[in-house]
Protein backbone atom coordinates (compact mmCIF):
# COMPACT_ATOMS: atom_id res chain seq x y z
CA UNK A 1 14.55 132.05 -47.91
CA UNK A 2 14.06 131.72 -44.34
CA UNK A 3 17.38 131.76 -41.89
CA UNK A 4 17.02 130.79 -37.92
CA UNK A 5 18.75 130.93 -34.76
CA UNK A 6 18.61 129.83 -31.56
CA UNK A 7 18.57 132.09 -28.11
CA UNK A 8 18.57 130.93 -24.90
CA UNK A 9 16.36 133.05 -22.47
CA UNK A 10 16.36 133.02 -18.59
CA UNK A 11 13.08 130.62 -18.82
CA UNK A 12 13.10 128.87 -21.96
CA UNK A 13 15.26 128.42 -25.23
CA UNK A 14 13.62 130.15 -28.03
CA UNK A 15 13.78 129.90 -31.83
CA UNK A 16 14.01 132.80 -34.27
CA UNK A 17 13.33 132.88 -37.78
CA UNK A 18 13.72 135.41 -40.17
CA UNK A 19 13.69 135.93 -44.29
CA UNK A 20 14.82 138.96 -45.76
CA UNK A 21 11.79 141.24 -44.92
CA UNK A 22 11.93 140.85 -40.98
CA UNK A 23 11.55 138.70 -38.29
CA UNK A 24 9.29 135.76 -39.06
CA UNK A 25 8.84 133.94 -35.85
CA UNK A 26 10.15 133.79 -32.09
CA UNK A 27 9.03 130.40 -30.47
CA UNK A 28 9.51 129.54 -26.99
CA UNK A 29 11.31 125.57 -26.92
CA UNK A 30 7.65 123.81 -26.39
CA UNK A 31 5.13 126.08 -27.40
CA UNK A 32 1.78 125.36 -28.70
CA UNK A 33 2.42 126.22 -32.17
CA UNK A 34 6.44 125.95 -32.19
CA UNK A 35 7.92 126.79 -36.09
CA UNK A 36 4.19 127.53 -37.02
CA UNK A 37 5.04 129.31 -40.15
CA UNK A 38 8.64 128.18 -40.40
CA UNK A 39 8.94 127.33 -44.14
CA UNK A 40 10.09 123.62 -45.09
CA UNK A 41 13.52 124.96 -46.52
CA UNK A 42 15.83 126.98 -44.20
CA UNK A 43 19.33 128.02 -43.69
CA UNK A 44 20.67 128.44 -39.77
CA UNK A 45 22.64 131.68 -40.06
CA UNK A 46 22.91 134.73 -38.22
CA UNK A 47 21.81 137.44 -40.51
CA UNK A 48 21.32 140.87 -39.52
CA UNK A 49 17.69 140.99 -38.53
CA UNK A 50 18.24 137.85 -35.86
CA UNK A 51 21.18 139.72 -34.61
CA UNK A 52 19.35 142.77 -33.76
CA UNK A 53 16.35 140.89 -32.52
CA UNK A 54 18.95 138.94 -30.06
CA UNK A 55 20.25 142.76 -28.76
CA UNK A 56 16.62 143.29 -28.21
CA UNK A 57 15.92 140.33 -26.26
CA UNK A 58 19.11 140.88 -24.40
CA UNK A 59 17.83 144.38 -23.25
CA UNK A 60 14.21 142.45 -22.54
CA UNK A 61 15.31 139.90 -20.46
CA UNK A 62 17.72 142.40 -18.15
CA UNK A 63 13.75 143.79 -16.94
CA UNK A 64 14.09 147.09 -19.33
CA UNK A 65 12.07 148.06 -22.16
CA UNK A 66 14.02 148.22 -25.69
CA UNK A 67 13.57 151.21 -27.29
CA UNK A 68 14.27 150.03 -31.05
CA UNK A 69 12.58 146.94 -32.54
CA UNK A 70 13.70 144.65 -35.03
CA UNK A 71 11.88 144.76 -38.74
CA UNK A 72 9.68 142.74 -38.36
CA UNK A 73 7.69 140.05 -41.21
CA UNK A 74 4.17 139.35 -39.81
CA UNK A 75 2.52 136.18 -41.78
CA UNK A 76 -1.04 135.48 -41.31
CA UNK A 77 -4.34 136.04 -42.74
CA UNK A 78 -5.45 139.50 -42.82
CA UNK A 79 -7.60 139.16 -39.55
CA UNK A 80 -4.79 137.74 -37.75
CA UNK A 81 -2.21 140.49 -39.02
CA UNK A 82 -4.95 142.91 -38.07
CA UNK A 83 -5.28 142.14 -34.43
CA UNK A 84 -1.02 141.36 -33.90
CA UNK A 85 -0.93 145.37 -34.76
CA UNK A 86 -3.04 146.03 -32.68
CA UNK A 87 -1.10 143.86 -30.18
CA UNK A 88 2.02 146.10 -30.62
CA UNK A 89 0.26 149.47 -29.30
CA UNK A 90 0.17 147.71 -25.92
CA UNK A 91 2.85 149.86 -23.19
CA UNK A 92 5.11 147.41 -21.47
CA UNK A 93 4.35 146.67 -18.34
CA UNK A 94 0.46 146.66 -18.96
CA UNK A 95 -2.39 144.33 -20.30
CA UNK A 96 -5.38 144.60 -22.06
CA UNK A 97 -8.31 141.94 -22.13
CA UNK A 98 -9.71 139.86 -25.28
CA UNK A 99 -12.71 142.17 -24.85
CA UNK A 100 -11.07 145.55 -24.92
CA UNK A 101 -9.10 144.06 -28.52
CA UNK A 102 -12.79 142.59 -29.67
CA UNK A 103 -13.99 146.20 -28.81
CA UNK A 104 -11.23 148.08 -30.33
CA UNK A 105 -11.58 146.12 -33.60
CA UNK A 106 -15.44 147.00 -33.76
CA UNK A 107 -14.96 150.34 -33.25
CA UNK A 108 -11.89 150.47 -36.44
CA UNK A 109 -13.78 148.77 -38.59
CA UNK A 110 -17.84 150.16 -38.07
CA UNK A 111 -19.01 146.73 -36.75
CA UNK A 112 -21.63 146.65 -33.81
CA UNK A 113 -19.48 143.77 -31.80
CA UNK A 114 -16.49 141.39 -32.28
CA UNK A 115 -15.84 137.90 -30.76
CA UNK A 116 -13.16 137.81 -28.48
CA UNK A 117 -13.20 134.30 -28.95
CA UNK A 118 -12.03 135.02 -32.76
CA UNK A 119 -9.66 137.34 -30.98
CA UNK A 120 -8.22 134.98 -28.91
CA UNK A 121 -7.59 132.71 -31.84
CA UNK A 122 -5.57 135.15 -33.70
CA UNK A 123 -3.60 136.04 -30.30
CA UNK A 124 -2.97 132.90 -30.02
CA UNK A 125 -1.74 131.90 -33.36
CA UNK A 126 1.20 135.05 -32.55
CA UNK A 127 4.25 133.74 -34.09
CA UNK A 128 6.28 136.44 -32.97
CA UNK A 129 5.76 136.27 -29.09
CA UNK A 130 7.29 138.83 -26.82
CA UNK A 131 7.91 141.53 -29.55
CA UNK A 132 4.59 141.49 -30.51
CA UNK A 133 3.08 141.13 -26.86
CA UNK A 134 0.20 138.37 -26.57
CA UNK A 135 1.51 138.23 -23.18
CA UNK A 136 0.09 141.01 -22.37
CA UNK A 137 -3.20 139.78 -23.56
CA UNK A 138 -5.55 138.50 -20.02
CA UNK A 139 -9.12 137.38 -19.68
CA UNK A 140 -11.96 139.79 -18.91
CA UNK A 141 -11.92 138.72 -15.40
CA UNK A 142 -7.93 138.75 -15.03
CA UNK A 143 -7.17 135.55 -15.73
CA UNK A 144 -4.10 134.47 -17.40
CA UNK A 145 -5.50 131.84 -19.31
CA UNK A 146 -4.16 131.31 -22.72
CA UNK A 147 -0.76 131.85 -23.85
CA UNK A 148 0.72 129.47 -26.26
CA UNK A 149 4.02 129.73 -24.70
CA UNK A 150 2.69 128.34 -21.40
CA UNK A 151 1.11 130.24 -18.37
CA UNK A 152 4.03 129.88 -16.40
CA UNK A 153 5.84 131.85 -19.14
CA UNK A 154 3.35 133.98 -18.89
CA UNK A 155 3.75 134.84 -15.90
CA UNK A 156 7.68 135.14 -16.05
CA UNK A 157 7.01 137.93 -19.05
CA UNK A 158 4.74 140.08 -16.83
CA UNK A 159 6.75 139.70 -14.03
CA UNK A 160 9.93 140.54 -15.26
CA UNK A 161 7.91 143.76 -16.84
CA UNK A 162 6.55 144.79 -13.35
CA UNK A 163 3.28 144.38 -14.35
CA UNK A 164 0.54 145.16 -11.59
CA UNK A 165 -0.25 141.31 -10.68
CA UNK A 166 -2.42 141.86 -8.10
CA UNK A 167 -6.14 141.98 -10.28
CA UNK A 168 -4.47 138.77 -12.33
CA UNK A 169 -4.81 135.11 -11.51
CA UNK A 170 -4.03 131.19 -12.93
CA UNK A 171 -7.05 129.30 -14.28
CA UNK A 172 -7.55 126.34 -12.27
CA UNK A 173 -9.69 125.01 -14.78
CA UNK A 174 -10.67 125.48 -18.74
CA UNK A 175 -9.67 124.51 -22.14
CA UNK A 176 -7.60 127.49 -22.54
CA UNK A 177 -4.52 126.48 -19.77
């Protein structure tokens, strides 16, 4: 059984959703993939886990880094799972490109090269935004470009970690905006 709750954020309402494993999802109100892998059956109720997750976005969204993290329930295909850990090694405050994760991956697993495209897809597809950080996530070249929650979002996150903006940018142009 999944249970949800809603949070209201400085930039955007969000949705959490939880079973009895962990966290499930966190979905800005809009997103590209909003309730992705909410199940069709669902209770709203504040259980544990979406109580601690609110105390951690509480902390967040004050500009300081949490030191706990709610247990958290990642579902996805093996890939995807694979590249959202990977996601959670990233400091606050810092960002890695699609490259250095397609890199990373090729190294763990004895390959000669990974797509970042494929990367991208799986960042993408994050249903657990923020905690696990595809924010944090730029193009090779420093651009912003492709954050399901919305650049401007985007943006916000890094911000409000006092990330070094100053080698970033916002895509004028592209399919990934």
């Amino acid at each position: 059984m999944q249970y949800i709750t809603y949070y209201q954020s400085p930039i955007s309402g969000i949705l959490l959703a939880a079973d009895e494993t962990g966290l499930t999802g966190l979905w800005f109100n809009g997103e590209k993939y909003y309730a992705d892998h909410l199940g069709l059956t669902y209770e709203e109720k504040n259980t544990p886990i979406l109580e601690q997750t609110k105390e951690w976005l509480n902390i967040y969204f004050t500009g300081k880094e949490p030191h706990f993290y709610p247990l958290i329930h990642m579902i996805g295909t093996p890939f995807q799972i694979f590249v959202w850990k990977i996601l959670q090694k990233i400091p606050y405050g810092k960002t890695v490109t699609y490259g250095e994760i397609a890199k990373e991956i090729a190294k763990q697993k004895g390959m000669p090269r990974m797509s970042a495209q494929a990367v991208g897809g799986a960042v993408g597809h994050n249903a657990i935004s923020i905690i696990i950080p595809c924010h944090r996530v730029v193009g090779t070249n420093g651009s912003l470009t492709g954050y399901a929650g919305g650049i401007d979002k985007k943006v916000k996150l890094l911000t409000l970690e006092n990330t070094d903006m100053q080698h970033l940018f916002i895509p004028t142009k592209g399919t990934a905006l």
